[in-house]
Protein backbone atom coordinates (compact mmCIF):
# COMPACT_ATOMS: atom_id res chain seq x y z
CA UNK A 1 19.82 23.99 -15.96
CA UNK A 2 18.60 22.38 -12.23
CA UNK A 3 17.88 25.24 -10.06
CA UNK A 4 20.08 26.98 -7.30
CA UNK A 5 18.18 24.85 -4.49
CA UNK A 6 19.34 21.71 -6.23
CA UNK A 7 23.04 22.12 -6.22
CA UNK A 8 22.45 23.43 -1.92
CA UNK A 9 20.62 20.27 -1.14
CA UNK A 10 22.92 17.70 -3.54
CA UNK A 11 25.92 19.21 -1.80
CA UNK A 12 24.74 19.00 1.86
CA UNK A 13 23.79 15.45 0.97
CA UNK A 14 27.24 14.37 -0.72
CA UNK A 15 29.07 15.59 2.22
CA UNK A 16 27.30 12.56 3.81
CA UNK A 17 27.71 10.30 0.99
CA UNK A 18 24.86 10.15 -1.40
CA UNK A 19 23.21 7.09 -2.73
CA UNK A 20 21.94 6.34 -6.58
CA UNK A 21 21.26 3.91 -9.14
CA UNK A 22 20.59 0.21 -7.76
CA UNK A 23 23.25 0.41 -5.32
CA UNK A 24 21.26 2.83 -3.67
CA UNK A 25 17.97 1.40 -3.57
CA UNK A 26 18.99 -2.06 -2.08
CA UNK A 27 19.64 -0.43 1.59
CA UNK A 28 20.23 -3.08 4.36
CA UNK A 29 17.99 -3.92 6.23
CA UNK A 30 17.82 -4.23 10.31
CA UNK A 31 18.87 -7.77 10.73
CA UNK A 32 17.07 -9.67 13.00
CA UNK A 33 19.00 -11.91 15.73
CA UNK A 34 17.90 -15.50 15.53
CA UNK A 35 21.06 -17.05 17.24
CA UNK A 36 20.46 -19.33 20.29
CA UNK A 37 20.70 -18.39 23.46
CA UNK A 38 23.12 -20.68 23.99
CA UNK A 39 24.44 -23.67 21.64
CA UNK A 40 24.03 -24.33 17.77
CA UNK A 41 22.07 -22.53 15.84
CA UNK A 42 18.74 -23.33 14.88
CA UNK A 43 18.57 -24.39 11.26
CA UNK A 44 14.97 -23.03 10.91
CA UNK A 45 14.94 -19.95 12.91
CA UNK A 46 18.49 -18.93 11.03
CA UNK A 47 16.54 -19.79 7.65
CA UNK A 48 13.78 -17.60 8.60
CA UNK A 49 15.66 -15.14 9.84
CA UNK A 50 17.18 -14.43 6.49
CA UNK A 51 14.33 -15.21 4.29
CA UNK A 52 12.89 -11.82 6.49
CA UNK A 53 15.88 -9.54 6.04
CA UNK A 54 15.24 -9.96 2.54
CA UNK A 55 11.86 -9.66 2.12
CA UNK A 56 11.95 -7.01 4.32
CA UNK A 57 14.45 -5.35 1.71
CA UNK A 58 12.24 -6.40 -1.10
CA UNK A 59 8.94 -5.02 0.14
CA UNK A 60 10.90 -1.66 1.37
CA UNK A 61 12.83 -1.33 -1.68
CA UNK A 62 12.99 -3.47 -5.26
CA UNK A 63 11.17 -2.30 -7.74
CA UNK A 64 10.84 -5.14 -9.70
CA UNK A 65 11.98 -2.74 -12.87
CA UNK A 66 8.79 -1.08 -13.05
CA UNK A 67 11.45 1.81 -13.95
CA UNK A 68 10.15 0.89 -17.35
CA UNK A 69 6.48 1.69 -16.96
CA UNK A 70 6.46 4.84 -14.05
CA UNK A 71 9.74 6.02 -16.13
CA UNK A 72 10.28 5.38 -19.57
CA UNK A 73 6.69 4.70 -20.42
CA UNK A 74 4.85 7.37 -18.51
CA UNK A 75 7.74 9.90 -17.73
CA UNK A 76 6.25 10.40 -14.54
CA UNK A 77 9.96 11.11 -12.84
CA UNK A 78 9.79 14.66 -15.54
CA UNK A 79 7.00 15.60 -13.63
CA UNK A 80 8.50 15.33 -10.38
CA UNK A 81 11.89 17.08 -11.39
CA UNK A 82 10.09 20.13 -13.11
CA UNK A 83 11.89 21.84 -15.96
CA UNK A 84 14.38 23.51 -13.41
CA UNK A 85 15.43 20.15 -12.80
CA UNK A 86 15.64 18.78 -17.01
CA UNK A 87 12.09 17.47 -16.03
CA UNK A 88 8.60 19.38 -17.49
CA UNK A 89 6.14 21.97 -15.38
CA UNK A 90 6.61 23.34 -12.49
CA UNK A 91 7.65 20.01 -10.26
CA UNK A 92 6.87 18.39 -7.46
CA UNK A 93 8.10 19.96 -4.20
CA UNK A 94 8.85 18.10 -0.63
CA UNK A 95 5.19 20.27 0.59
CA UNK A 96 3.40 18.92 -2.61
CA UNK A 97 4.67 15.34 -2.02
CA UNK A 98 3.70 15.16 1.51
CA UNK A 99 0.21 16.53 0.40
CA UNK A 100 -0.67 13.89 -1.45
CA UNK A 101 0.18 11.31 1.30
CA UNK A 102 4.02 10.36 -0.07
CA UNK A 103 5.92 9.38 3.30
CA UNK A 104 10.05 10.51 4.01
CA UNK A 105 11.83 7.96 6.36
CA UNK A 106 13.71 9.94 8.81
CA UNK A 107 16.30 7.15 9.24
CA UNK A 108 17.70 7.51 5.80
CA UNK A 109 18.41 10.99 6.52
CA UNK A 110 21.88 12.10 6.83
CA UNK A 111 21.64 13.82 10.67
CA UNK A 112 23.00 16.96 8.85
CA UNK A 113 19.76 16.98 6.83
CA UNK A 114 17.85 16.45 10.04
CA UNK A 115 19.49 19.38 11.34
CA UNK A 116 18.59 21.61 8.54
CA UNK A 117 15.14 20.36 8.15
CA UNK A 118 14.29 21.07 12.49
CA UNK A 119 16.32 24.71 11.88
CA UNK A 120 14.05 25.48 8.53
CA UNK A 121 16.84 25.52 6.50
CA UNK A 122 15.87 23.57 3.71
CA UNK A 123 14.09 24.50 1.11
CA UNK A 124 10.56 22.48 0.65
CA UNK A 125 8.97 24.67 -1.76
CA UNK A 126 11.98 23.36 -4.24
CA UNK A 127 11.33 19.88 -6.44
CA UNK A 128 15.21 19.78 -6.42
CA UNK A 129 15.04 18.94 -2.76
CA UNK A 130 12.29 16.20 -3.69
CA UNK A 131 15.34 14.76 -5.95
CA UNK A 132 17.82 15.22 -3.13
CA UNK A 133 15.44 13.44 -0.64
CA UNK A 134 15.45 10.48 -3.33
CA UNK A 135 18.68 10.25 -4.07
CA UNK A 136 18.87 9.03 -0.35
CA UNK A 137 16.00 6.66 -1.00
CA UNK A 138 14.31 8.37 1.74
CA UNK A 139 11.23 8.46 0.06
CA UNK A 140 9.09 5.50 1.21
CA UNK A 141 7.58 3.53 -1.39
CA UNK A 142 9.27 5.49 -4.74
CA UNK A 143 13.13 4.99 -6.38
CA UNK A 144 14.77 7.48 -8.04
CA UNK A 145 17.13 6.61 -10.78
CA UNK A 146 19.95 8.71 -11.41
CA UNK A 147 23.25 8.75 -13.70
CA UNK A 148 26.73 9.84 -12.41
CA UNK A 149 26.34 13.30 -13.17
CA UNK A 150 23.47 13.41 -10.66
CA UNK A 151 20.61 13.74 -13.84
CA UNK A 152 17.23 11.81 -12.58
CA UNK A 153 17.01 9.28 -15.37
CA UNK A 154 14.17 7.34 -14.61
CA UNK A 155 11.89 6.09 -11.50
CA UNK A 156 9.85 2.98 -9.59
CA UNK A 157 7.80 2.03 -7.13
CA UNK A 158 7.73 -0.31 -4.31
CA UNK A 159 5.10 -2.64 -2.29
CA UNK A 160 6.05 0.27 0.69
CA UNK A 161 4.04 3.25 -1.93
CA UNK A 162 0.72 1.47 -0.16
CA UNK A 163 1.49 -0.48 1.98
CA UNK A 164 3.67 1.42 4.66
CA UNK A 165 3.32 4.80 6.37
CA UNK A 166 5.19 6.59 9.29
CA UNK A 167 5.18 7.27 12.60
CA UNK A 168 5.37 11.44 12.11
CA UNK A 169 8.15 11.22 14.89
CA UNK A 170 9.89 14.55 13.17
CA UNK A 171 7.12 15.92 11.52
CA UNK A 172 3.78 15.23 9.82
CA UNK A 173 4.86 12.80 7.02
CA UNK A 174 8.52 12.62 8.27
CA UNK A 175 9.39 9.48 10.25
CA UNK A 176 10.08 6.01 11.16
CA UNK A 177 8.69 3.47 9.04
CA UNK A 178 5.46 1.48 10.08
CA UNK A 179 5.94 -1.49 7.43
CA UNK A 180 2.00 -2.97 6.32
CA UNK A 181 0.23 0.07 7.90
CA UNK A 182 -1.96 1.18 5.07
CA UNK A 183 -0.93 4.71 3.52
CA UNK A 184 -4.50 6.20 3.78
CA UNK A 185 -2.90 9.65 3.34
CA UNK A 186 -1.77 8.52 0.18
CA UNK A 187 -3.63 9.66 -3.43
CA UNK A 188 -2.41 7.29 -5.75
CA UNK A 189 -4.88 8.99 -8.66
CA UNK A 190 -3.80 12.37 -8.15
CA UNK A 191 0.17 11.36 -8.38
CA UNK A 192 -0.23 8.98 -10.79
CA UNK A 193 -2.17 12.15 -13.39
CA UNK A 194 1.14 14.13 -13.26
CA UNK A 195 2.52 11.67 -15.34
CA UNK A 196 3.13 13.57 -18.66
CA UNK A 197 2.47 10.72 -21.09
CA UNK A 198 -0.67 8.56 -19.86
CA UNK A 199 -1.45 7.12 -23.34
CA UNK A 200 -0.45 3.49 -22.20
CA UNK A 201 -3.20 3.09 -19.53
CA UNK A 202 -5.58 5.24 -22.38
CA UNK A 203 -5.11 2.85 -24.74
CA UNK A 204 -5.25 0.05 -22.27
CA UNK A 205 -8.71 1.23 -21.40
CA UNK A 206 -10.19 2.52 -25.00
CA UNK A 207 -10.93 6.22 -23.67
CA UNK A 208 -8.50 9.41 -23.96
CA UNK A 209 -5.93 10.48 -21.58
CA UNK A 210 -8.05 13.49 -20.06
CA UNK A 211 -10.88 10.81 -19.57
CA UNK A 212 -8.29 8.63 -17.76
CA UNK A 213 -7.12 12.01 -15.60
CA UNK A 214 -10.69 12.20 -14.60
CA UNK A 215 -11.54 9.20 -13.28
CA UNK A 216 -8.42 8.24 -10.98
CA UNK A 217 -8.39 12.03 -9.46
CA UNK A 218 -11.74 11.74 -8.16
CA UNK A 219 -10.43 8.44 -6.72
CA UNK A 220 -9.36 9.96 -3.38
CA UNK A 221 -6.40 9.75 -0.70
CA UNK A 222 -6.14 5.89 0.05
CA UNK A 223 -7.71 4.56 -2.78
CA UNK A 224 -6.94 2.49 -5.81
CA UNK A 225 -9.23 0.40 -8.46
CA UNK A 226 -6.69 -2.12 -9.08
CA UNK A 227 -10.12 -3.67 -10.96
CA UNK A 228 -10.26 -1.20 -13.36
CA UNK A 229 -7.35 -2.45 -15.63
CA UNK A 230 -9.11 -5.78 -15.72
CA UNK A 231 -12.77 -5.13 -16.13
CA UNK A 232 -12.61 -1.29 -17.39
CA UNK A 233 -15.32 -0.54 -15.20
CA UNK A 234 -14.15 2.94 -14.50
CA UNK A 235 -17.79 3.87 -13.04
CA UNK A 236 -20.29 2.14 -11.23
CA UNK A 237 -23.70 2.20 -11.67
CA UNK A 238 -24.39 5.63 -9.89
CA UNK A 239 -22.06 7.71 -12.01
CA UNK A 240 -19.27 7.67 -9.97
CA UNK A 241 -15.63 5.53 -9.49
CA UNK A 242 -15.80 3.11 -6.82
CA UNK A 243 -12.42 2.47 -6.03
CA UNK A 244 -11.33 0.31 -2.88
CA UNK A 245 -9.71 1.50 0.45
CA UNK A 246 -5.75 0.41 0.80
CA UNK A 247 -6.19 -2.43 3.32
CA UNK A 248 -3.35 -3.23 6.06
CA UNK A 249 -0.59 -6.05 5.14
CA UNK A 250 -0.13 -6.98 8.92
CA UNK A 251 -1.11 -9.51 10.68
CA UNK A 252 -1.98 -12.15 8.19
CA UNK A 253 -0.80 -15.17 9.63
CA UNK A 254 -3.03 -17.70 9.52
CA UNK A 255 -5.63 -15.74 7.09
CA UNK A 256 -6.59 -17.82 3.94
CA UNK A 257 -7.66 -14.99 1.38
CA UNK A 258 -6.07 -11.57 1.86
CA UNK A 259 -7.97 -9.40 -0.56
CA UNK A 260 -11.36 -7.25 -0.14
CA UNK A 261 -12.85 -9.76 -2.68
CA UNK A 262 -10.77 -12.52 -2.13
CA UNK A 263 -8.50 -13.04 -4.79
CA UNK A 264 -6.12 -15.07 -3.60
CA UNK A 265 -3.58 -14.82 -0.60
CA UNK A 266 -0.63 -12.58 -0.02
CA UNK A 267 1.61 -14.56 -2.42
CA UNK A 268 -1.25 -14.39 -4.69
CA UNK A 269 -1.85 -11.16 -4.31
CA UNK A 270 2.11 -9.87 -4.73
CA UNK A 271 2.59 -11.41 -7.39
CA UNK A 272 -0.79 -9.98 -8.84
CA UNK A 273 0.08 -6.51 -7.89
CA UNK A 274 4.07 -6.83 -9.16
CA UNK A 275 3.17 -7.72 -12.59
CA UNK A 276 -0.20 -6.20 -13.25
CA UNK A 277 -0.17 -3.15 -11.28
CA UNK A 278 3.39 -2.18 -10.53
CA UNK A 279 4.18 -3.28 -13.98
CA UNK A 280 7.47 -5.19 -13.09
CA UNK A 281 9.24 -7.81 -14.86
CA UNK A 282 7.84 -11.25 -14.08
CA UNK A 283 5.58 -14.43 -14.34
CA UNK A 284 1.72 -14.54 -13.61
CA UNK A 285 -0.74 -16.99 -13.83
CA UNK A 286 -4.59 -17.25 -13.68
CA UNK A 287 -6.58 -18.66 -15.97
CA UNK A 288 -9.61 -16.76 -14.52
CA UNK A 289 -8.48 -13.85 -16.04
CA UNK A 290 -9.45 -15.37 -19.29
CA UNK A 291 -13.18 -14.48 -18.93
CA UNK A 292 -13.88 -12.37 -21.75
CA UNK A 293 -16.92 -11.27 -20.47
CA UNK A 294 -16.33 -10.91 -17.09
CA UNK A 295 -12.67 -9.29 -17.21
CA UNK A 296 -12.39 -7.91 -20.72
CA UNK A 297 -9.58 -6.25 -20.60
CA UNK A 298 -7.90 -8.32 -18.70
CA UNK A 299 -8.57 -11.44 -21.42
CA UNK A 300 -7.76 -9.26 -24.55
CA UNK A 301 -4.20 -8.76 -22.83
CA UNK A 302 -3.55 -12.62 -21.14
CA UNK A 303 -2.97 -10.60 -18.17
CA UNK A 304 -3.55 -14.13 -16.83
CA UNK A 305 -0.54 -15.19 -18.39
CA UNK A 306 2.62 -13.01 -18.42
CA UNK A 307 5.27 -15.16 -18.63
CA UNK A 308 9.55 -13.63 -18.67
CA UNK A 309 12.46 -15.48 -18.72
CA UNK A 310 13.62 -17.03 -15.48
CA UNK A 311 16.69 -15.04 -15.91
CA UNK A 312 15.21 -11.74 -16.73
CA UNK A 313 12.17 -12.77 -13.87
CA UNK A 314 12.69 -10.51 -11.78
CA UNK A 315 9.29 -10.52 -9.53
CA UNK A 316 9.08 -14.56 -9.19
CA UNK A 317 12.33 -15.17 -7.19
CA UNK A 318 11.16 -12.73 -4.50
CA UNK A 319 7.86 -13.88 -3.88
CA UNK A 320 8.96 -16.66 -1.04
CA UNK A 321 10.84 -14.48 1.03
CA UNK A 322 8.37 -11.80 0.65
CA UNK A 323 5.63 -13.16 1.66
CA UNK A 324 7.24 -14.99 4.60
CA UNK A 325 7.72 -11.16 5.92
CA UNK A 326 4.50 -9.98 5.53
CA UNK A 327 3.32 -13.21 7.37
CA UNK A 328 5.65 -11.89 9.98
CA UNK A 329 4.23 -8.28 10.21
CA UNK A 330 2.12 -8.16 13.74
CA UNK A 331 -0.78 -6.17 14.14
CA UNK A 332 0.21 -3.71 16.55
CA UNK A 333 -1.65 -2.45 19.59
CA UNK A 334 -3.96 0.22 19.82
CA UNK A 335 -2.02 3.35 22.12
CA UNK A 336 -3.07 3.46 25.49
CA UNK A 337 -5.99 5.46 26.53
CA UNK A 338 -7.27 5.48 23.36
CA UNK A 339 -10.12 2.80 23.97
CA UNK A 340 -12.23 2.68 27.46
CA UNK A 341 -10.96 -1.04 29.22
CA UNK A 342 -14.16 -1.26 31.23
CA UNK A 343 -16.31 -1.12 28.58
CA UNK A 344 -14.04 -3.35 25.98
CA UNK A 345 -14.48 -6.15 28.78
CA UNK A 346 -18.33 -5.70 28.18
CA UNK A 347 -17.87 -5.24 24.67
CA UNK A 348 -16.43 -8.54 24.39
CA UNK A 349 -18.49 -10.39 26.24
CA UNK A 350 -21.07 -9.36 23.55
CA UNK A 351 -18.87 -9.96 20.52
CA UNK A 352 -18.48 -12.95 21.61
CA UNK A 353 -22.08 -14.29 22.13
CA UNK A 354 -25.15 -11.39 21.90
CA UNK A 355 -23.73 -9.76 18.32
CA UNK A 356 -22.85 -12.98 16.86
CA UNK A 357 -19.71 -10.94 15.88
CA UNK A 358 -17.41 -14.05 16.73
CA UNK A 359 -19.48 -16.64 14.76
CA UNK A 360 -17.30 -14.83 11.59
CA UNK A 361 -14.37 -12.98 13.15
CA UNK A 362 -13.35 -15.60 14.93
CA UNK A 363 -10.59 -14.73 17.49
CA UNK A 364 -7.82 -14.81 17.62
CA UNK A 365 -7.86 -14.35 14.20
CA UNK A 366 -10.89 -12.24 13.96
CA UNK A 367 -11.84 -13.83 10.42
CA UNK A 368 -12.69 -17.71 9.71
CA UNK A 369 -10.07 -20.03 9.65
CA UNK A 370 -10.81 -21.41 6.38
CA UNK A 371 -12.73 -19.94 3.69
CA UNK A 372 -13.63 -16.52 4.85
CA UNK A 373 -15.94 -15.18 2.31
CA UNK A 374 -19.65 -14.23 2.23
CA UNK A 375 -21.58 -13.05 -0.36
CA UNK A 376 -22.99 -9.24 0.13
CA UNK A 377 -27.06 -10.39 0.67
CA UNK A 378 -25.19 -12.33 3.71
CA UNK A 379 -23.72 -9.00 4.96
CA UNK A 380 -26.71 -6.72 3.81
CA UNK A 381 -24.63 -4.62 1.53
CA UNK A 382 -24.53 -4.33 -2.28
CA UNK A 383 -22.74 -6.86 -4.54
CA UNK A 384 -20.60 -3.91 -6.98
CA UNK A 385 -17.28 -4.91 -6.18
CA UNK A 386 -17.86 -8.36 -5.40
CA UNK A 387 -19.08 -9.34 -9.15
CA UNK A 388 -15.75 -7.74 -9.94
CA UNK A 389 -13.64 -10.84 -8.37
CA UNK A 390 -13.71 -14.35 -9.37
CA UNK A 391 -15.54 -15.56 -6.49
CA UNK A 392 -18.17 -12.68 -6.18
CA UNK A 393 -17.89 -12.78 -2.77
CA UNK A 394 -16.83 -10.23 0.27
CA UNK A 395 -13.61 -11.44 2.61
CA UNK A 396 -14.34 -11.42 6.40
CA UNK A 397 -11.36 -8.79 7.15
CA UNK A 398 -9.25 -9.54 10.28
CA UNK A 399 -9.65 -6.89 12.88
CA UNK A 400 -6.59 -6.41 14.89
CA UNK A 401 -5.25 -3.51 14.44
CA UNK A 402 -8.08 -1.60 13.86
CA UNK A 403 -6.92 1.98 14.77
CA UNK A 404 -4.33 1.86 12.24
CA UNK A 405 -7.05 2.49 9.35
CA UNK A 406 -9.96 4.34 10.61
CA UNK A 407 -9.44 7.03 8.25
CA UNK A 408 -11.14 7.00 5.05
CA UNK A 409 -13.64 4.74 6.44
CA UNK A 410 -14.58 1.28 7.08
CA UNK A 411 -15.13 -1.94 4.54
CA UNK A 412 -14.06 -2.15 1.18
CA UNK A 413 -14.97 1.35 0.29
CA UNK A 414 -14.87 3.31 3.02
CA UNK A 415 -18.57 3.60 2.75
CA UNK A 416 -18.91 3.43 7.13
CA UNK A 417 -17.41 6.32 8.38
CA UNK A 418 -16.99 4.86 11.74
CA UNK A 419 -17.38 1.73 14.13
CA UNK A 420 -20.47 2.68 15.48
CA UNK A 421 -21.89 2.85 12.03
CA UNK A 422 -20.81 -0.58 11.27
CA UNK A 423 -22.38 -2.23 14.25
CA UNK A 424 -25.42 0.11 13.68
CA UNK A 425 -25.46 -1.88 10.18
CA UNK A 426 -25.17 -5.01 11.62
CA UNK A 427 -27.56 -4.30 14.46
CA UNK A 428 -30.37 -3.28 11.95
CA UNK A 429 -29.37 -6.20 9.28
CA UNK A 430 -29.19 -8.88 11.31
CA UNK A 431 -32.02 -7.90 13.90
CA UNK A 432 -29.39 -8.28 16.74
CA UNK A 433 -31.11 -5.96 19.61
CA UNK A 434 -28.50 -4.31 20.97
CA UNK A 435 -29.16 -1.47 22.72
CA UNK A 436 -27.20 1.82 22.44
CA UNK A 437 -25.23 1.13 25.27
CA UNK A 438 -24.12 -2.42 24.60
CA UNK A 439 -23.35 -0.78 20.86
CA UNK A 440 -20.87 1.48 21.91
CA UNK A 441 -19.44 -0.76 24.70
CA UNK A 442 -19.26 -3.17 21.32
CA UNK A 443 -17.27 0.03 19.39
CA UNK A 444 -14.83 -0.07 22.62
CA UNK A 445 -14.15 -3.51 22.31
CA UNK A 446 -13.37 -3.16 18.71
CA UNK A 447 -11.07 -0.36 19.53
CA UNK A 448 -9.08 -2.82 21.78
CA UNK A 449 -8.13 -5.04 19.20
C-alpha cells in the first residue's frame, strides 16, 4: 500500500499532466535559434544547432539503460520508494534527497506544485513526494521508471547526477539548471549505500558488501573514485579512500585532456563514464585497460573492451552530439563584487610574468594548448592518483570559472582548501618570492576568471 502523501502529491501532479516511462524522460530541450539574420540558412550553424539540442537532451536526460544496473541489479529505486511506497525501509524523502546534494529543477515543476511548495503545503518528509517529483523528471541527474498504474519499476542516472547543479532560485537545492557546474553538494557514496543489493560491485571488488558500504561513505559530498573499479585500490597508502573532487564540464573548448589524470578528452571520457561507471549499454575501447598489473580489475573484466550490438548500442550514437554540447558549455563569470578589480589588475600582471602562473595556464585557455600534463615532482605534490592513470601524470586544469567549485577544495582531491593555499604551495615549491601582498592580489586575480 503507497502512503496517504503519495496519492495527494500524484493527484496534484496529474491535474497537470504527469510524465513516465521513456516518454517522460526525453523532455525537449530549449532550442537554440541559429537562423540568419537575414537570407539562407547556414548549413553549419543549423547542423550545430541541432547536434546541441540533442546533446543537450542527452546529457540532461538519457540514461543510456543503466535502468539495468541502479534498478534491476542494485534495487536502489526500493530504497528510495520505502515500503510505504512497494519499495524497502523507511525511504528517501524530498529533505533526505536534498541532503545529500540531489538537485530539483524548478522548471519541470507544474506552477501548481510551485505554489504548494512556497505555501508549505507539500509534504517533504514523505518519499512518495520524492516519487511524485520524479515522475516529472524534475530530479536532475536521476529517472524514475514507472508502469501505468503509477508503481516505480525501476531507475537511472544521467551525465546531469555530477555534472550539473542549480541556481537555488526557489530554494536551497530547488532551481534552474546550471548544466557542467560540478554538483559538489552531491554524495555519490552515501546514495549509492542505500542500494539494498550491493553484491555486484562486492563481487566486482573481492570484499563484502558492508566493506564496500564503508569505503564509498567515507568518500564525501562531491566525490567519486571512478579508479576504484579499475585498480581496486579502495585505500591509499595512509589508511584512508582518496577519492577525486567532481571537476566542472564547462568550458572545454580547445582543452586536449579533460580528466584530473588525463585520460583522455570529453568524448573519451563519456564514453568511459557511460559504459564503465553509469553502466549503460554500449561500446568501449582501450587497450590500456589490459594491464593486469596496473588495472587488475579492470583487465580480469576487458573493461577495455565492451563491445554491444550497433542496434542495441545505445551509448555510441550519442557520443558526437554530446560532446559537441559540452564543448559548447561557457565558463561563466564570477558575480559581481565578489572579487576586488583593483587588485585582479595587479594580480594579473603577476600571473602573467612574476608567478610564472601563465608559462602553464596559458590564457585564454588557462591550461597548455597541447599536451597539458605534468608529472607531480613537477608540481611538488605526491604521485597517488597519478600512478592510477595511464600516463601517471597530473592535467593542468583550466581556470575559468573558478568560483563555481571552491567548495570541497582545490586540485584533484580537494586537498587546498583555498586559493591562497594554492599559491602559498606554489610560492614555497617553486621559490617564486612573492610577497603576501602580491599573493593575495594573485588570489583576486584568480577570482576574476
Amino acid at each position: 500500500m503507497r502512503s496517504p502523501g503519495y496519492v495527494y502529491v500524484v493527484s496534484l501532479l496529474c491535474a497537470v499532466g504527469c510524465t513516465t516511462g521513456d516518454a517522460g524522460r526525453r523532455e525537449v530541450a530549449v532550442s537554440v535559434d541559429t537562423a540568419e539574420e537575414s537570407g539562407p540558412s547556414d548549413p553549419v550553424k543549423s547542423f550545430a544547432s541541432a547536434q546541441i539540442d540533442d546533446g543537450r537532451r542527452t546529457f540532461r536526460f538519457d540514461t543510456f539503460g543503466d535502468e539495468a544496473f541502479w534498478g534491476d541489479t542494485l534495487q536502489l529505486h526500493l530504497a528510495i520508494a520505502g515500503a510505504a511506497n512497494e519499495g524497502v525501509g523507511g525511504g528517501v524523502s524530498p529533505r533526505t534527497a536534498l541532503a545529500v546534494g540531489l538537485k530539483v529543477d524548478v522548471d519541470a515543476l507544474p506552477r501548481s506544485l510551485r505554489d504548494a511548495l512556497a505555501q508549505g503545503q507539500v509534504n517533504l518528509d514523505d518519499p512518495a513526494t520524492t516519487l511524485a517529483l520524479l515522475q516529472l523528471n524534475a530530479v536532475v541527474g536521476l529517472t524514475g521508471v514507472f508502469d501505468a498504474a503509477g508503481s516505480f519499476r525501476t531507475m537511472g542516472i544521467q551525465c546531469a547526477l555530477c555534472h550539473s547543479t542549480v541556481d537555488n532560485s526557489f530554494a536551497p537545492g530547488i532551481g534552474h539548471r546550471l548544466d557542467g557546474w560540478p554538483n559538489r553538494d552531491l554524495d555519490v557514496g552515501t546514495i549509492v549505500s542505500l542500494a539494498p543489493d550491493l553484491s555486484a560491485v562486492a563481487g566486482l571488488l573481492g570484499v563484502d558488501q558492508a566493506t564496500v558500504r564503508a569505503v564509498i561513505t567515507q568518500w564525501g559530498p562531491g566525490r567519486f573514485d571512478a579508479e576504484l573499479f579499475l585498480d581496486g585500490k579502495a585505500l591509499g597508502a595512509d589508511g584512508k579512500p582518496h577519492p577525486t573532487l567532481i571537476p566542472p564540464a564547462f568550458g572545454l573548448g580547445g582543452v586536449d585532456l579533460h580528466t584530473w589524470t588525463g585520460w583522455g578528452g570529453v568524448s573519451h571520457w563519456n564514453a568511459f563514464v557511460a559504459n564503465l561507471e553509469m553502466h549503460g549499454q554500449g561500446t568501449f575501447f582501450d587497450p590500456r585497460l589490459d594491464d593486469a598489473t596496473r588495472f587488475p580489475i579492470a583487465a580480469a573484466n576487458h573493461f577495455g573492451h565492451v563491445s554491444t550490438p550497433p542496434s542495441q548500442d545505445r551509448i555510441t550514437p550519442h557520443l558526437a552530439a554530446l560532446q559537441l554540447y559540452q564543448l559548447a558549455l561557457a565558463p561563466p563569470r564570477p558575480p559581481a563584487g565578489s572579487f576586488n578589480a583593483t587588485a585582479a589588475n595587479r594580480g594579473r600582471a603577476l600571473f602573467n610574468g612574476k608567478a610564472r602562473c601563465a608559462g602553464c595556464h596559458v590564457p585564454p585557455l588557462y591550461t597548455e594548448p597541447g599536451w597539458n600534463m605534468h608529472t607531480a615532482a613537477e608540481i611538488g605534490i605526491d604521485s597517488f592518483q597519478a600512478d592510477r592513470a595511464p600516463d601517471q601524470r597530473y592535467r593542468t586544469s583550466p581556470l575559468r570559472g573558478l568560483f563555481t567549485h571552491l567548495k570541497g577544495g582545490l586540485y584533484h582531491d580537494g586537498r587546498y582548501a583555498t586559493l591562497g593555499d594554492v599559491v602559498a604551495h606554489y610560492n614555497a615549491a617553486l621559490a617564486l618570492g612573492l610577497t603576501a601582498a602580491e599573493s593575495s592580489d594573485l588570489v583576486e586575480f584568480l577570482k576574476s576568471l
